[in-house]
Protein backbone atom coordinates (compact mmCIF):
# COMPACT_ATOMS: atom_id res chain seq x y z
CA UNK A 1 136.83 46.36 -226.87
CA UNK A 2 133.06 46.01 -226.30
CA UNK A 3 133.45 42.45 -224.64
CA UNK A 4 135.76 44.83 -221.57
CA UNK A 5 133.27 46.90 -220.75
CA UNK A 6 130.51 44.15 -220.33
CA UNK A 7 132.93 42.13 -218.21
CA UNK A 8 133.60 45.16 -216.28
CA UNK A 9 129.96 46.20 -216.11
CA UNK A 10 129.58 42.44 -214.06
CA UNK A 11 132.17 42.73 -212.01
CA UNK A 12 130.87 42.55 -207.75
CA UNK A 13 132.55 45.70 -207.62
CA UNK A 14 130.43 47.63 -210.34
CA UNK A 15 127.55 46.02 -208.26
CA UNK A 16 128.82 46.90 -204.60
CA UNK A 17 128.06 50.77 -205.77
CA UNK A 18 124.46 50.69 -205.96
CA UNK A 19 124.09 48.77 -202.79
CA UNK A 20 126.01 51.02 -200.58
CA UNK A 21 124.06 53.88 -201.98
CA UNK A 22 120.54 52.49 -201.51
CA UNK A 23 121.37 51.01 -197.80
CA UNK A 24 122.96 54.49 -196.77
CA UNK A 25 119.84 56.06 -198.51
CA UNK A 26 117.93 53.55 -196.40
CA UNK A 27 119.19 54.14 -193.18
CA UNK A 28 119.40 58.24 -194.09
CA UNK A 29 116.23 57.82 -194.75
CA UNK A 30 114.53 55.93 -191.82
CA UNK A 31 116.58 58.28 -189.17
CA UNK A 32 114.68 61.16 -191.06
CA UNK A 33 111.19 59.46 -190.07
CA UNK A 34 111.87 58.43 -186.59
CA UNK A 35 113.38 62.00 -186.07
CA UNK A 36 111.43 64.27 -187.70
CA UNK A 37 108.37 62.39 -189.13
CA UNK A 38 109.60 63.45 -192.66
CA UNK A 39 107.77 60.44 -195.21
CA UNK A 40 110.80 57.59 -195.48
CA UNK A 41 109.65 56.83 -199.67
CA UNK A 42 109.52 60.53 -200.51
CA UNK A 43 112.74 60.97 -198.62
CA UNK A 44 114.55 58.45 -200.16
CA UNK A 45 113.34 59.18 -203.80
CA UNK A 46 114.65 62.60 -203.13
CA UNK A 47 118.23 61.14 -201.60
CA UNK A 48 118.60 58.57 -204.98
CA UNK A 49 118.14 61.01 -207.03
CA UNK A 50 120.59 63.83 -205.07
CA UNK A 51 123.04 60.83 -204.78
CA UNK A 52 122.53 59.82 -208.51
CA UNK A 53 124.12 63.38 -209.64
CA UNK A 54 127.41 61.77 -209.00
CA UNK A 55 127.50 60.41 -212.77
CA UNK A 56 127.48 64.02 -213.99
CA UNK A 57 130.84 64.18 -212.44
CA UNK A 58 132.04 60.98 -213.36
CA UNK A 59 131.94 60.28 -216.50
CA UNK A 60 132.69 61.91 -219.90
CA UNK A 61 129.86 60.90 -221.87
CA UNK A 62 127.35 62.95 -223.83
CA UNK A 63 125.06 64.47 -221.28
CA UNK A 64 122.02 62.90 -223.11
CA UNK A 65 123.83 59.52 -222.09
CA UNK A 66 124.52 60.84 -218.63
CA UNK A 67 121.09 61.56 -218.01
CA UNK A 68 119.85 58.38 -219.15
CA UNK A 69 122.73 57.03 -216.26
CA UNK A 70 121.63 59.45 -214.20
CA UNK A 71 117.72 58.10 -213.96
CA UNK A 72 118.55 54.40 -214.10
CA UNK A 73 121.17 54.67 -211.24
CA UNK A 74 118.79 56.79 -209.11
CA UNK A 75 116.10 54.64 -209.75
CA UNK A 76 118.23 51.41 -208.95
CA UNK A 77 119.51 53.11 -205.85
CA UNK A 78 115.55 53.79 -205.10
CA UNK A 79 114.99 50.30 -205.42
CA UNK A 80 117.65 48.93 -203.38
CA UNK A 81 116.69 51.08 -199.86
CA UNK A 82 113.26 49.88 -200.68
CA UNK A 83 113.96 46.51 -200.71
CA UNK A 84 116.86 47.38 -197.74
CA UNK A 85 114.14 48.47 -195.51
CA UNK A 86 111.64 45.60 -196.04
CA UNK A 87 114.50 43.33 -195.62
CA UNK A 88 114.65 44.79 -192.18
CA UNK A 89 111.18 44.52 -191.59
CA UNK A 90 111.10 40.91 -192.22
CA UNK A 91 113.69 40.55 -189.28
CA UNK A 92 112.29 43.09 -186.96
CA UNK A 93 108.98 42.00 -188.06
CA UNK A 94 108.42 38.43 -188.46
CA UNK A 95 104.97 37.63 -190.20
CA UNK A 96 102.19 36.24 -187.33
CA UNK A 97 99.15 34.73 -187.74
CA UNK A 98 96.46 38.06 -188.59
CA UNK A 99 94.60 39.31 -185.48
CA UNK A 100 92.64 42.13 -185.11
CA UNK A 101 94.42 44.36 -182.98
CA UNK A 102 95.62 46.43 -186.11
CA UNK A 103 99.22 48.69 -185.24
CA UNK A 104 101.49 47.53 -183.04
CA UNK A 105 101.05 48.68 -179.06
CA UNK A 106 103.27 51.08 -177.91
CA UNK A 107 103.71 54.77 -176.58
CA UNK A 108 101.34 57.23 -178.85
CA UNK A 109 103.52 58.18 -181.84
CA UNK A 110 106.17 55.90 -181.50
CA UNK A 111 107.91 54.40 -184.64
CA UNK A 112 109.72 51.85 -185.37
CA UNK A 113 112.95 51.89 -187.33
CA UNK A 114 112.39 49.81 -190.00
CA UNK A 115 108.25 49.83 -191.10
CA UNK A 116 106.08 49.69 -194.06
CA UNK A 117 106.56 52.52 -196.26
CA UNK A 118 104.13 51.77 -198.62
CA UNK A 119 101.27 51.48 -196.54
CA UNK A 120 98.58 54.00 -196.63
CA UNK A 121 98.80 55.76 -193.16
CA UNK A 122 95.38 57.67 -192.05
């Protein structure tokens, strides 16, 4: 019985789950910036963890063991729009030699779709 529920714990479609949440939590995320200027990391903590409740309606566990799911699965869908977005900076982005002209040129105030969200912004 226990040796089912591993094998269908590691099953690509198990996986597929977490990765369509984080890149739609990505991209939900990044429109939010361009559009309204609203922080893309804070935004898409907030959207992994709305988009996490769905194993309080899923499940039929004991809700100490659905909140445990409930913070690992918003945390992993965190994780993947994080690493979603940076994967799209390394595309739009390809790494140059350092110079000193510091942010990209550009109208005032213009963003780009995928960008650092890390970085310290002054």
């Amino acid at each position: 019985m226990e040796r089912t529920k591993v094998e269908e714990f590691l099953q690509p479609k198990a996986m597929l789950t977490p990765g369509i949440a984080g890149g739609v939590t990505m991209l939900i995320a990044n429109a939010l910036w361009v559009a309204f200027s609203l922080p893309p990391r804070w935004t898409s903590l907030v959207l992994s963890f709305l988009l996490g409740l769905l194993v309080f309606v899923a499940t039929r566990v004991p809700w100490w063991q659905r909140a445990v799911y409930y913070l690992l699965n918003s945390l992993i869908i965190f994780s993947v729009s994080i690493g979603t977005n940076y994967a799209g900076v390394g595309l739009t982005h390809p790494p140059t030699q350092q110079t000193n002209t510091g942010e990209p040129t550009g109208p005032a105030g213009s963003r780009m779709f995928f960008d650092d969200w890390l970085r310290v912004r002054s």
